[in-house]
PDB file of N, CA and C in Angstrom:
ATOM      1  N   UNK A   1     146.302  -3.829 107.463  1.00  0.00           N
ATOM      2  CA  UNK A   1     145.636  -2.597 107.846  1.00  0.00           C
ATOM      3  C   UNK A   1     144.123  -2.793 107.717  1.00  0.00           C
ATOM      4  N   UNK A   2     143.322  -2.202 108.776  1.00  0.00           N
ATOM      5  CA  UNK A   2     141.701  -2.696 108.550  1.00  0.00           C
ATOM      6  C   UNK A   2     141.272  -1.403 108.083  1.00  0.00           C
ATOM      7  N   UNK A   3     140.151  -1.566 106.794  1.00  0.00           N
ATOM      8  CA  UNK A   3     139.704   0.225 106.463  1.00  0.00           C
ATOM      9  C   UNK A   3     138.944   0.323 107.221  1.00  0.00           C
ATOM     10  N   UNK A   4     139.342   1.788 106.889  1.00  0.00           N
ATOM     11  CA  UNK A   4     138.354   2.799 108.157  1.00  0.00           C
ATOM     12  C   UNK A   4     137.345   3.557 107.279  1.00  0.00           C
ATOM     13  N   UNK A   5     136.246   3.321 107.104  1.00  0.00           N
ATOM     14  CA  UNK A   5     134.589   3.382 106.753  1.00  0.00           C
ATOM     15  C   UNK A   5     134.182   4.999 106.387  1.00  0.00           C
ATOM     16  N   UNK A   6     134.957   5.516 107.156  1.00  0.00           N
ATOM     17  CA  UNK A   6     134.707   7.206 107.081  1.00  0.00           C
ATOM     18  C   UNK A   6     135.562   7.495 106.331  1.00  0.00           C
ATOM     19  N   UNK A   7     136.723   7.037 106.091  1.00  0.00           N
ATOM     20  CA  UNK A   7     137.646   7.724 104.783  1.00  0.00           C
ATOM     21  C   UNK A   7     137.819   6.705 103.908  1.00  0.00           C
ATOM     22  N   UNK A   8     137.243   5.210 103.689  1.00  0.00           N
ATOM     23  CA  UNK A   8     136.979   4.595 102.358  1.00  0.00           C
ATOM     24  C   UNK A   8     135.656   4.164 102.814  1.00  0.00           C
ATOM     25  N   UNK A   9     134.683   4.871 102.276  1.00  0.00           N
ATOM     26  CA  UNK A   9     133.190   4.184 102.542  1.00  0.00           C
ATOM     27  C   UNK A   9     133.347   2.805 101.518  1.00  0.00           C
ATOM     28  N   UNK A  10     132.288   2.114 101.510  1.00  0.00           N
ATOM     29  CA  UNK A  10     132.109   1.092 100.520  1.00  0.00           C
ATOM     30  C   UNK A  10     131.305   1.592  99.089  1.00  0.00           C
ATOM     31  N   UNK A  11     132.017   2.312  97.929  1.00  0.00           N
ATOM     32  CA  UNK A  11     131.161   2.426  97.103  1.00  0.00           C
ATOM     33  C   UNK A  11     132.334   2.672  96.132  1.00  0.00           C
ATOM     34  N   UNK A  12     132.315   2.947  94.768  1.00  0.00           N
ATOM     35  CA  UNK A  12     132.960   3.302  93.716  1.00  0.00           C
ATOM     36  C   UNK A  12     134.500   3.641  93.820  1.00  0.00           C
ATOM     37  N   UNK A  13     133.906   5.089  94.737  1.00  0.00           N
ATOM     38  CA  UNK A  13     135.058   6.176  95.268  1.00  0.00           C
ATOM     39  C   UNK A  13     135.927   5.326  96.325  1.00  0.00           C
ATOM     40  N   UNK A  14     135.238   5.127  97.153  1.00  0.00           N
ATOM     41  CA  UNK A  14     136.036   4.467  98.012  1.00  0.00           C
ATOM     42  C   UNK A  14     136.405   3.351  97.709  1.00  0.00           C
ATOM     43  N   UNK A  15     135.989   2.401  97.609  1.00  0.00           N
ATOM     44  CA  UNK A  15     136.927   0.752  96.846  1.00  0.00           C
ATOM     45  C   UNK A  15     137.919   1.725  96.124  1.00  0.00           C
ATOM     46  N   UNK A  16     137.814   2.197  95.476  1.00  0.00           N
ATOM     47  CA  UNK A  16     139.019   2.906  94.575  1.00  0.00           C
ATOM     48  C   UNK A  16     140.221   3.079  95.275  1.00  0.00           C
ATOM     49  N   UNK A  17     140.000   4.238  95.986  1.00  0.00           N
ATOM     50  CA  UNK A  17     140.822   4.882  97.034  1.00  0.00           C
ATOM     51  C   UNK A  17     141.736   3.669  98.168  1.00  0.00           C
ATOM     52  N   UNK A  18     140.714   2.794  98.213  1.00  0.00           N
ATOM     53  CA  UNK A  18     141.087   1.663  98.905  1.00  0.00           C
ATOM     54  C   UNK A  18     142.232   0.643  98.969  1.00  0.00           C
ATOM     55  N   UNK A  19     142.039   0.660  97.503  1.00  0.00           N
ATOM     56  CA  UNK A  19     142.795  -0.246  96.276  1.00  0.00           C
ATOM     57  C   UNK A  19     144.363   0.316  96.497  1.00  0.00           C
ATOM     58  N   UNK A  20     143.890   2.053  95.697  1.00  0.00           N
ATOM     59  CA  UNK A  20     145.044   2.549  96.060  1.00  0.00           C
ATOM     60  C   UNK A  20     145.922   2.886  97.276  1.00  0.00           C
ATOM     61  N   UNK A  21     145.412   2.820  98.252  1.00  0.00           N
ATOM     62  CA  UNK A  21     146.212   3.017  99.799  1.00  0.00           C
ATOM     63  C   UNK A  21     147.007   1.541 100.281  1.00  0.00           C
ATOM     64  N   UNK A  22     146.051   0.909  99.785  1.00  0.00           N
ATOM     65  CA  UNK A  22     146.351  -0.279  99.919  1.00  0.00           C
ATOM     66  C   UNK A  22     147.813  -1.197  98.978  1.00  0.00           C
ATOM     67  N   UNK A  23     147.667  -0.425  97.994  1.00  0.00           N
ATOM     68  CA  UNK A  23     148.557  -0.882  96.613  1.00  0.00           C
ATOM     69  C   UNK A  23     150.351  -0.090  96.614  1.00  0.00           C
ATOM     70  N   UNK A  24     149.616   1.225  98.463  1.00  0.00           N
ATOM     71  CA  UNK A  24     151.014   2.056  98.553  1.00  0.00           C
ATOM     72  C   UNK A  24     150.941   3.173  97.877  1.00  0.00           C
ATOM     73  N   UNK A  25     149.843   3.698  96.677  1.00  0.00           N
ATOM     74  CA  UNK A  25     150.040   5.349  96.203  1.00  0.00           C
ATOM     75  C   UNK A  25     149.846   5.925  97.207  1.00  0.00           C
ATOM     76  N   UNK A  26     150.573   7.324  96.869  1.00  0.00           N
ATOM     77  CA  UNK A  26     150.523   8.332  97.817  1.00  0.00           C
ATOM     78  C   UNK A  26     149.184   9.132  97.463  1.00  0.00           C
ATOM     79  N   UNK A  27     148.905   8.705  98.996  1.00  0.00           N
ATOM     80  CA  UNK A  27     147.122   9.693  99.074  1.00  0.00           C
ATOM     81  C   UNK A  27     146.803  11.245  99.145  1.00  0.00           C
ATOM     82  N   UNK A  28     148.104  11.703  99.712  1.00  0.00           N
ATOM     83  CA  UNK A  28     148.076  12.966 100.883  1.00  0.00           C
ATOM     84  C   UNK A  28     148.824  14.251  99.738  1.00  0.00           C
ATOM     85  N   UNK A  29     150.200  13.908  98.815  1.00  0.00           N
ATOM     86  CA  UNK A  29     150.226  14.693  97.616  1.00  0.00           C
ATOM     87  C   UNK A  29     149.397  14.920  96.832  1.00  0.00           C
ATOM     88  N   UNK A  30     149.278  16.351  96.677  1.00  0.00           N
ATOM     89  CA  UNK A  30     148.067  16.893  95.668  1.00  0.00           C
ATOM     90  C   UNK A  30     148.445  15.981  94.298  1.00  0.00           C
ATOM     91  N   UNK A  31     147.398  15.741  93.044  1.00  0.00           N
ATOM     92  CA  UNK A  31     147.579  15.387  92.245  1.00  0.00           C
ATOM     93  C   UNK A  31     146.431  15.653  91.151  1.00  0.00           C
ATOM     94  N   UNK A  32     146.506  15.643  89.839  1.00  0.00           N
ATOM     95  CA  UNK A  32     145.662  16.035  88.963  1.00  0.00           C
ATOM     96  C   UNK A  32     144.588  14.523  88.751  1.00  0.00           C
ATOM     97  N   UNK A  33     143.188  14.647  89.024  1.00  0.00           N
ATOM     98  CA  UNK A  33     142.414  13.503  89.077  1.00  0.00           C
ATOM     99  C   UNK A  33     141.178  14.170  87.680  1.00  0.00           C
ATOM    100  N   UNK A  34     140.875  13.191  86.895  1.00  0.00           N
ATOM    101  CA  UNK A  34     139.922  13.564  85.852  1.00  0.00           C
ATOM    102  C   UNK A  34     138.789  12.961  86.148  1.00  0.00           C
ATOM    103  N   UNK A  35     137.559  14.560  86.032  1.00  0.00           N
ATOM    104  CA  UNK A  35     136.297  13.753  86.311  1.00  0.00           C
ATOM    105  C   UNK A  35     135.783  14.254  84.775  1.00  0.00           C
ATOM    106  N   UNK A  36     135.037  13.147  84.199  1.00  0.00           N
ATOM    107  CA  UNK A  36     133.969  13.449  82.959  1.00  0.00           C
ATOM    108  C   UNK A  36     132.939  13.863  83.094  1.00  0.00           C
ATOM    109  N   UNK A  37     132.308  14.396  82.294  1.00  0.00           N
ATOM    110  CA  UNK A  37     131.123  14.869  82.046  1.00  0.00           C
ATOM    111  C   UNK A  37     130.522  14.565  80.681  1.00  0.00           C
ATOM    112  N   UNK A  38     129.349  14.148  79.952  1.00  0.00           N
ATOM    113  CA  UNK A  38     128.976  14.027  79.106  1.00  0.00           C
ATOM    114  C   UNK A  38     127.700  14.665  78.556  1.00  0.00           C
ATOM    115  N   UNK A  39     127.754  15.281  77.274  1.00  0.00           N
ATOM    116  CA  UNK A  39     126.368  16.326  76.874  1.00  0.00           C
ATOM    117  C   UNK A  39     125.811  15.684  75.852  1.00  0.00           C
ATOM    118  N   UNK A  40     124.443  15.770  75.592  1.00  0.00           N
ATOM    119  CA  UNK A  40     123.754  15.668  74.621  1.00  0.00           C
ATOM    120  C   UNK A  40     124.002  16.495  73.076  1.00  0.00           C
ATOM    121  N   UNK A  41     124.351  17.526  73.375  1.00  0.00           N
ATOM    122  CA  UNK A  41     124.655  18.755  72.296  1.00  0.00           C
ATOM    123  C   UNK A  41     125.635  19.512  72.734  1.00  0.00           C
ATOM    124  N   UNK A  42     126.699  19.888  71.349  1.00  0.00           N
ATOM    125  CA  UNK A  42     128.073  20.450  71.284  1.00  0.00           C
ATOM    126  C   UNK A  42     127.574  22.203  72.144  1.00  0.00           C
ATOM    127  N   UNK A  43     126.628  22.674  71.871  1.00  0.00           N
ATOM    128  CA  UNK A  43     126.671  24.255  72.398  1.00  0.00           C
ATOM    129  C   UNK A  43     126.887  23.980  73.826  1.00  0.00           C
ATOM    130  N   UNK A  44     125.764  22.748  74.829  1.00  0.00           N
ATOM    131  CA  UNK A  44     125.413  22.908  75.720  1.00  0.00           C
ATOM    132  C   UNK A  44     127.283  22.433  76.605  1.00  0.00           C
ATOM    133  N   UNK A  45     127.712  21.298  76.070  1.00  0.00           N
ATOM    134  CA  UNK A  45     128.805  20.831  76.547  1.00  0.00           C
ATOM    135  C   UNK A  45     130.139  22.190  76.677  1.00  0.00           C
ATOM    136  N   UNK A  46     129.572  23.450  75.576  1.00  0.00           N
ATOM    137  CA  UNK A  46     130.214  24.216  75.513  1.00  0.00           C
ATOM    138  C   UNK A  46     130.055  25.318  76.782  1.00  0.00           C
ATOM    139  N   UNK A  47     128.769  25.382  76.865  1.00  0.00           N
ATOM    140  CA  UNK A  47     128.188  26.106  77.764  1.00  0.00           C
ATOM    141  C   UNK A  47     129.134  25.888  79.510  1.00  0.00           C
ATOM    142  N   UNK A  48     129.124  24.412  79.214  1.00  0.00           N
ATOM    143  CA  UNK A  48     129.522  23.477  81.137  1.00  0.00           C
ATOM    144  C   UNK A  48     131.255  24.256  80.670  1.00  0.00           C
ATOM    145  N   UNK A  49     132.019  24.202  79.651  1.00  0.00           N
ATOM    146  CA  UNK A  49     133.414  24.468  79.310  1.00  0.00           C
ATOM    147  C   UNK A  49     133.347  25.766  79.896  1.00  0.00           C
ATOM    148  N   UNK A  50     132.734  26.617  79.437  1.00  0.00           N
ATOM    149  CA  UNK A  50     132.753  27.973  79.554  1.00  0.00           C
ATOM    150  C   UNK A  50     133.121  28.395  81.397  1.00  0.00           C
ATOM    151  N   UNK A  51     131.596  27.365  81.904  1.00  0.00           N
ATOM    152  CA  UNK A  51     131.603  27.885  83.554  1.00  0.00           C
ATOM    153  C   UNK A  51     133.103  27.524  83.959  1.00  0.00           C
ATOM    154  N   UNK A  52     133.366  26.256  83.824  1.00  0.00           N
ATOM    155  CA  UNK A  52     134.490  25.565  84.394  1.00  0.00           C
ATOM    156  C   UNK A  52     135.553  26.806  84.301  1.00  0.00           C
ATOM    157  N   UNK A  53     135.639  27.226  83.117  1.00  0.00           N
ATOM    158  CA  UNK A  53     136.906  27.776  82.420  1.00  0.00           C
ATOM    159  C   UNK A  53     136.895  29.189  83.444  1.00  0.00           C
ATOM    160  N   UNK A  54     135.851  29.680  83.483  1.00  0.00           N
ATOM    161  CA  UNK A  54     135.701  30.607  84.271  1.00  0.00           C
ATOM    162  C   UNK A  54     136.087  30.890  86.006  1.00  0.00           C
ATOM    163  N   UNK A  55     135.880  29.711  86.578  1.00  0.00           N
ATOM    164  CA  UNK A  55     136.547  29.282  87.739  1.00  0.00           C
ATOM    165  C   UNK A  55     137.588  28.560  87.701  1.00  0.00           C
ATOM    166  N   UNK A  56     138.803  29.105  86.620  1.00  0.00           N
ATOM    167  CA  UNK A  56     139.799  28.652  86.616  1.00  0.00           C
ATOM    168  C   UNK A  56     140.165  27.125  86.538  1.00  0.00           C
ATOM    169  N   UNK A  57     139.177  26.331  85.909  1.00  0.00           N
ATOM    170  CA  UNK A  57     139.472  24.801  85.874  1.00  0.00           C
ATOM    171  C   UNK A  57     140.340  24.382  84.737  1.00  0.00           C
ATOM    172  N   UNK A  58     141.251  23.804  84.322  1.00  0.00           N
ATOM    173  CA  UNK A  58     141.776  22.936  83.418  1.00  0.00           C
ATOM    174  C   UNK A  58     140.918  22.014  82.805  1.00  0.00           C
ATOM    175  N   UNK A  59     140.232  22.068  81.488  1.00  0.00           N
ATOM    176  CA  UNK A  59     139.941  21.100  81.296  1.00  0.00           C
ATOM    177  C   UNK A  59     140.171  21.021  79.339  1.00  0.00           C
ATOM    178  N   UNK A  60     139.130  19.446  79.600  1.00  0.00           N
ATOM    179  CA  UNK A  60     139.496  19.171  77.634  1.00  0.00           C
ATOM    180  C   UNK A  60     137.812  19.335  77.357  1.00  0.00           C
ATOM    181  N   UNK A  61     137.627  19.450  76.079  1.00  0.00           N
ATOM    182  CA  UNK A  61     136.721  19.139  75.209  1.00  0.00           C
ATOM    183  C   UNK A  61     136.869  18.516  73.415  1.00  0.00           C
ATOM    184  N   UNK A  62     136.773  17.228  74.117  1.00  0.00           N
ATOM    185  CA  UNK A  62     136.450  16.281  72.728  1.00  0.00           C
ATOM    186  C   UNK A  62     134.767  15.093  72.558  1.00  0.00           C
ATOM    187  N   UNK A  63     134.925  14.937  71.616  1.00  0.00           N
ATOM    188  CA  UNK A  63     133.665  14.266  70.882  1.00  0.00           C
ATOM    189  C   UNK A  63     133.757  12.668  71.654  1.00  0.00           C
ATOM    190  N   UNK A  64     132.802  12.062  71.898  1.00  0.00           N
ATOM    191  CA  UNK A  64     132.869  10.898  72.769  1.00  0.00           C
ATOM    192  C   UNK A  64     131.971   9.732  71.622  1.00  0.00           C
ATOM    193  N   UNK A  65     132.397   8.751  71.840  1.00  0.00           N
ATOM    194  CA  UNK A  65     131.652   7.641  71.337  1.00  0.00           C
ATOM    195  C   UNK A  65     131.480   6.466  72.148  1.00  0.00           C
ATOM    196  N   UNK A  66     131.351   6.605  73.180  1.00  0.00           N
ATOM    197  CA  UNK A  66     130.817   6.001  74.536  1.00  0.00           C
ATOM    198  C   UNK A  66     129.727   5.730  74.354  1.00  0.00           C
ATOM    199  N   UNK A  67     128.916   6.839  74.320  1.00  0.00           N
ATOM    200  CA  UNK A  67     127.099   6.897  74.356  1.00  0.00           C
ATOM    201  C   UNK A  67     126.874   7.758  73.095  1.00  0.00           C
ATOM    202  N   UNK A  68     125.904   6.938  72.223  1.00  0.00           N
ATOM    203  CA  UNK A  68     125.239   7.806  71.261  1.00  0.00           C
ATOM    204  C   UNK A  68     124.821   8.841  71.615  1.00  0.00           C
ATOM    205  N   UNK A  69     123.658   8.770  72.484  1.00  0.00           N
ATOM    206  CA  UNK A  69     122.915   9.925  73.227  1.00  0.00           C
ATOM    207  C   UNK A  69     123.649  11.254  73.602  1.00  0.00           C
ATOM    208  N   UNK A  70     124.502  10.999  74.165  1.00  0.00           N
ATOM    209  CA  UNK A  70     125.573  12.155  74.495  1.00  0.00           C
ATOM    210  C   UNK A  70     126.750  11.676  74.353  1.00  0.00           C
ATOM    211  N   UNK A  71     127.020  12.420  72.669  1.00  0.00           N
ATOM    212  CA  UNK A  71     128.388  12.798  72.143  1.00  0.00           C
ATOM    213  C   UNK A  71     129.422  13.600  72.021  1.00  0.00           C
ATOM    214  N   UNK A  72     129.156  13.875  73.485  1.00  0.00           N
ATOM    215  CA  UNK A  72     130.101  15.478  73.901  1.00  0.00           C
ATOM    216  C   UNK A  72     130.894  15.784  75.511  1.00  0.00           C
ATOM    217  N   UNK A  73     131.880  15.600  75.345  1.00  0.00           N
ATOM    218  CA  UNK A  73     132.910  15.304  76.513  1.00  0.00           C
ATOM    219  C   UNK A  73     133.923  16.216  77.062  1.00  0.00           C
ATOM    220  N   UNK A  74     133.600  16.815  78.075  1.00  0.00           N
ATOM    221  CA  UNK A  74     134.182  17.627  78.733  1.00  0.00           C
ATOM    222  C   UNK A  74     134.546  17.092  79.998  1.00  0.00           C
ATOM    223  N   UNK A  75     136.175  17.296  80.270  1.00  0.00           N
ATOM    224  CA  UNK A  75     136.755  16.500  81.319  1.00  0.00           C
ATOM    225  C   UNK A  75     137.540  17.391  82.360  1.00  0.00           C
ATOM    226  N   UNK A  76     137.430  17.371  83.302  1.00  0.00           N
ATOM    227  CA  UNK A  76     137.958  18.634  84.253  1.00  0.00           C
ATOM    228  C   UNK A  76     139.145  18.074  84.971  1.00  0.00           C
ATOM    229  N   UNK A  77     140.251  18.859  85.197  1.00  0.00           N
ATOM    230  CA  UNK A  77     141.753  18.080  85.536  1.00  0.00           C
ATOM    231  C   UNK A  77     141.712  18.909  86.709  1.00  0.00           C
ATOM    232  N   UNK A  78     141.211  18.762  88.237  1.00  0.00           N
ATOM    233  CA  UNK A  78     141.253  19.493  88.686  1.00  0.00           C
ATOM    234  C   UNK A  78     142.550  18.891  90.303  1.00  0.00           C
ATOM    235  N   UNK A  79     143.541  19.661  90.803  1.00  0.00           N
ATOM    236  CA  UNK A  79     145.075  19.435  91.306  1.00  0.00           C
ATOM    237  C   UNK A  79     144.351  19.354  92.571  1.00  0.00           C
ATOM    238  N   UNK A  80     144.338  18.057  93.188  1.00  0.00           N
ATOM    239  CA  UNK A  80     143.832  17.932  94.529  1.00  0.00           C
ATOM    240  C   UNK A  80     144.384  17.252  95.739  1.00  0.00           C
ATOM    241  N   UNK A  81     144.206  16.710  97.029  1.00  0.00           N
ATOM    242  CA  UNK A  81     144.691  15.721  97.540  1.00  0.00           C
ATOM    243  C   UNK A  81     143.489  14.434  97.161  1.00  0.00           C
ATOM    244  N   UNK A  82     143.844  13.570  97.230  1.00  0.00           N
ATOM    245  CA  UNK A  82     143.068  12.301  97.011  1.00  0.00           C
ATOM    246  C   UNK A  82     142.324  11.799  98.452  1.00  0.00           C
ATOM    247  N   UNK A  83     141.542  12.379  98.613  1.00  0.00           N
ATOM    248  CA  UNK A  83     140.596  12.152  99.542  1.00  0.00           C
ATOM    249  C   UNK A  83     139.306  11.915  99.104  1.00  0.00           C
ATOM    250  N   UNK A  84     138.534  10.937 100.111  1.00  0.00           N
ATOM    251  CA  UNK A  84     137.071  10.501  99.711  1.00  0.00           C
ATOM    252  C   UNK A  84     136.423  12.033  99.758  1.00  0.00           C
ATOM    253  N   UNK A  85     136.249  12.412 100.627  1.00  0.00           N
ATOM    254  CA  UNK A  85     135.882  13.685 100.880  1.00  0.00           C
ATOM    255  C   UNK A  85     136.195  14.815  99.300  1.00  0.00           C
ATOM    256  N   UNK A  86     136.623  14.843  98.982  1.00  0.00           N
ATOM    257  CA  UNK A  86     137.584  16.396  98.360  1.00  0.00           C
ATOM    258  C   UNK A  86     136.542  15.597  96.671  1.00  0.00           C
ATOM    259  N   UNK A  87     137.009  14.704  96.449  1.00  0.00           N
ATOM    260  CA  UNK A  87     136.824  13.811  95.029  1.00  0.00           C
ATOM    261  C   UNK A  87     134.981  13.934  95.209  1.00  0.00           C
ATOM    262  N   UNK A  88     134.460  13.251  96.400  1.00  0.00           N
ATOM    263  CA  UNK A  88     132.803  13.450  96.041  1.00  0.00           C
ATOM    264  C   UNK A  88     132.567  14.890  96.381  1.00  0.00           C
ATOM    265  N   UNK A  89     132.882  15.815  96.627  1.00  0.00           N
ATOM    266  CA  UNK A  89     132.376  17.028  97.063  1.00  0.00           C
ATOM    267  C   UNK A  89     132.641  17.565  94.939  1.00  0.00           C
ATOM    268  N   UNK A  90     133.990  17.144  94.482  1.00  0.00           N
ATOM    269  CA  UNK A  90     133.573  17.894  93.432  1.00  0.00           C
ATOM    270  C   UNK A  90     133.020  17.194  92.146  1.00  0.00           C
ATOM    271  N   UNK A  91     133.070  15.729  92.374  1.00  0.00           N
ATOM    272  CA  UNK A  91     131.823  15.129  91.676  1.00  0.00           C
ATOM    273  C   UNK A  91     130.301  15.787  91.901  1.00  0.00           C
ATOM    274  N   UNK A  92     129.914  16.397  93.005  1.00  0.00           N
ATOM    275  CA  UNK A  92     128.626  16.477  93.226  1.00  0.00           C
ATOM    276  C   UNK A  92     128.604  17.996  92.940  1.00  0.00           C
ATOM    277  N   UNK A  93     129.987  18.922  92.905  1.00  0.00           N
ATOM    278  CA  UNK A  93     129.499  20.381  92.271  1.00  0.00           C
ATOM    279  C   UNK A  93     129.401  20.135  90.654  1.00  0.00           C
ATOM    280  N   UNK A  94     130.091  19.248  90.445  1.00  0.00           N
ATOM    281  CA  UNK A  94     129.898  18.717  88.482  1.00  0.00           C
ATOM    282  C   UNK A  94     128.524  18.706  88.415  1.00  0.00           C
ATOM    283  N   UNK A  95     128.601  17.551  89.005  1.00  0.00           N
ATOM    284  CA  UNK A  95     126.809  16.936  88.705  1.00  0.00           C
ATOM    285  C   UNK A  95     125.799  18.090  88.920  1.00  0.00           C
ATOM    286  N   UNK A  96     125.224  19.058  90.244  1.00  0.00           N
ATOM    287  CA  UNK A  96     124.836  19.565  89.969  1.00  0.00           C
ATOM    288  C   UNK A  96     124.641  21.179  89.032  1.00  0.00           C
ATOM    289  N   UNK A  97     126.426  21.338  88.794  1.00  0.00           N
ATOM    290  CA  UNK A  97     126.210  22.534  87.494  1.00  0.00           C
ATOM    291  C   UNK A  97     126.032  21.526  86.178  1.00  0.00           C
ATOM    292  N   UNK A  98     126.177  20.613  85.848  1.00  0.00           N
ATOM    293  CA  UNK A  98     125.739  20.232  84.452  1.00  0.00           C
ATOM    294  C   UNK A  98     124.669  19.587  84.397  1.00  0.00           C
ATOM    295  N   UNK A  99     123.839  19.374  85.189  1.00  0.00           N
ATOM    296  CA  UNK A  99     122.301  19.005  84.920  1.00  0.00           C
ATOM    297  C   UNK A  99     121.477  19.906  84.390  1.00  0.00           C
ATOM    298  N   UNK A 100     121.690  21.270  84.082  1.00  0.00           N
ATOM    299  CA  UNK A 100     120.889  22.347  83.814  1.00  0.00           C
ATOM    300  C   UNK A 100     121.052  21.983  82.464  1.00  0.00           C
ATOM    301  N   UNK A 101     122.163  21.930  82.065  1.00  0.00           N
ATOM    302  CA  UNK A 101     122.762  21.567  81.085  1.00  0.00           C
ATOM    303  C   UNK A 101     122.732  20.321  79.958  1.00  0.00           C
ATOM    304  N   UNK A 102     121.636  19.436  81.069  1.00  0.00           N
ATOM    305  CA  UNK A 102     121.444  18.051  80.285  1.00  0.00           C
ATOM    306  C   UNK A 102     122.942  17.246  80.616  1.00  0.00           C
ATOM    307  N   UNK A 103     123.904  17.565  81.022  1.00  0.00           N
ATOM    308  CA  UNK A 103     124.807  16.771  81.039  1.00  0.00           C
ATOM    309  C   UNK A 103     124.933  15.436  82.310  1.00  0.00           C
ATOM    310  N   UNK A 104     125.541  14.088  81.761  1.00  0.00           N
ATOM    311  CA  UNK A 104     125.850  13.628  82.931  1.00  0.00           C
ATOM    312  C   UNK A 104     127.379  12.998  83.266  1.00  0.00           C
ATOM    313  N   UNK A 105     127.138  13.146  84.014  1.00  0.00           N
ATOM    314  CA  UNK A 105     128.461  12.662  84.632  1.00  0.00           C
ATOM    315  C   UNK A 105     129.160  11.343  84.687  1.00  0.00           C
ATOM    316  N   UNK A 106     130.406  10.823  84.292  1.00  0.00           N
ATOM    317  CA  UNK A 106     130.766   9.467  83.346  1.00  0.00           C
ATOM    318  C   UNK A 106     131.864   8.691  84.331  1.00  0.00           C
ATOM    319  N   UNK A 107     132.382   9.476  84.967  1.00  0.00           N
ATOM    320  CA  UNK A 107     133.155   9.179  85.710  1.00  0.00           C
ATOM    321  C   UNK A 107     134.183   9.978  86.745  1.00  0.00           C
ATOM    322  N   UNK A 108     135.465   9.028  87.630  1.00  0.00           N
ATOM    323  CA  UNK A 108     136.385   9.770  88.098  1.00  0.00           C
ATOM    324  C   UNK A 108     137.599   8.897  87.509  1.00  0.00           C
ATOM    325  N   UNK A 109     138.783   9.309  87.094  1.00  0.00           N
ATOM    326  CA  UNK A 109     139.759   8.562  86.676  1.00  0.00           C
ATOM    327  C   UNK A 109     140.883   9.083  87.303  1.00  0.00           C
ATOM    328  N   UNK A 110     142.040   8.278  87.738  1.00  0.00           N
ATOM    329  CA  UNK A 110     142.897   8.568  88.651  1.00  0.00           C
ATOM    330  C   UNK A 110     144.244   8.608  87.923  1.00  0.00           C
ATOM    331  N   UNK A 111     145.206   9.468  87.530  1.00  0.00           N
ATOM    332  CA  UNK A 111     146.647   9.380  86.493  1.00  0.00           C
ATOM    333  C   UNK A 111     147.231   9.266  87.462  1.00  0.00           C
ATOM    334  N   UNK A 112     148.500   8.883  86.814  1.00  0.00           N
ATOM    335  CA  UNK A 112     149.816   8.398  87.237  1.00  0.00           C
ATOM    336  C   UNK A 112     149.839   8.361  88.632  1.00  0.00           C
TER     337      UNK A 112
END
């Protein structure tokens, strides 16, 4: 199969996605995908919990030892299809509600 550029660009997300289409997961069933977030300070990481929680997101909050700098980890489980599209659209609503916030953003991780 040759990829197609518009639904696996060449970058993070896409090699990912790539891997997996390629490896046979199913792309097109919704599924729970975890994106991180990381804070400098427990109120502010509380603050990003709060919005999320408020627009109905699933998520965790635990203490991180990843990065000194920001020791505060809030992870959003949000039930999607696995598309390049769907995954950076809500990486980039993360990123820009937790920058107010000092927070940054750590990753996307893909379960089962």
């Amino acid at each position: 199969m040759t990829r197609d550029l518009t639904l696996y660009p060449e970058d993070e997300i896409g090699n990912t996605l790539w891997q997996m289409q390629e490896s046979g997961e199913d792309l097109i069933t919704e599924r729970e995908i975890e994106f991180s977030v990381l804070f400098p300070e427990q109120e502010l990481a509380l603050k990003f919990g709060q919005l999320l929680l408020e627009n109905n997101q699933k998520l965790s909050f635990t203490p991180s030892e990843a990065h000194a700098d920001l020791p505060w980890e809030i992870t959003a489980y949000p039930q999607m299809p696995v598309t390049y599209e769907n995954i950076s659209s809500y990486q980039e609503l993360l990123e820009s509600s937790a920058a107010p916030l000092k927070g940054q953003f750590d990753g996307v991780y893909f379960v089962g």
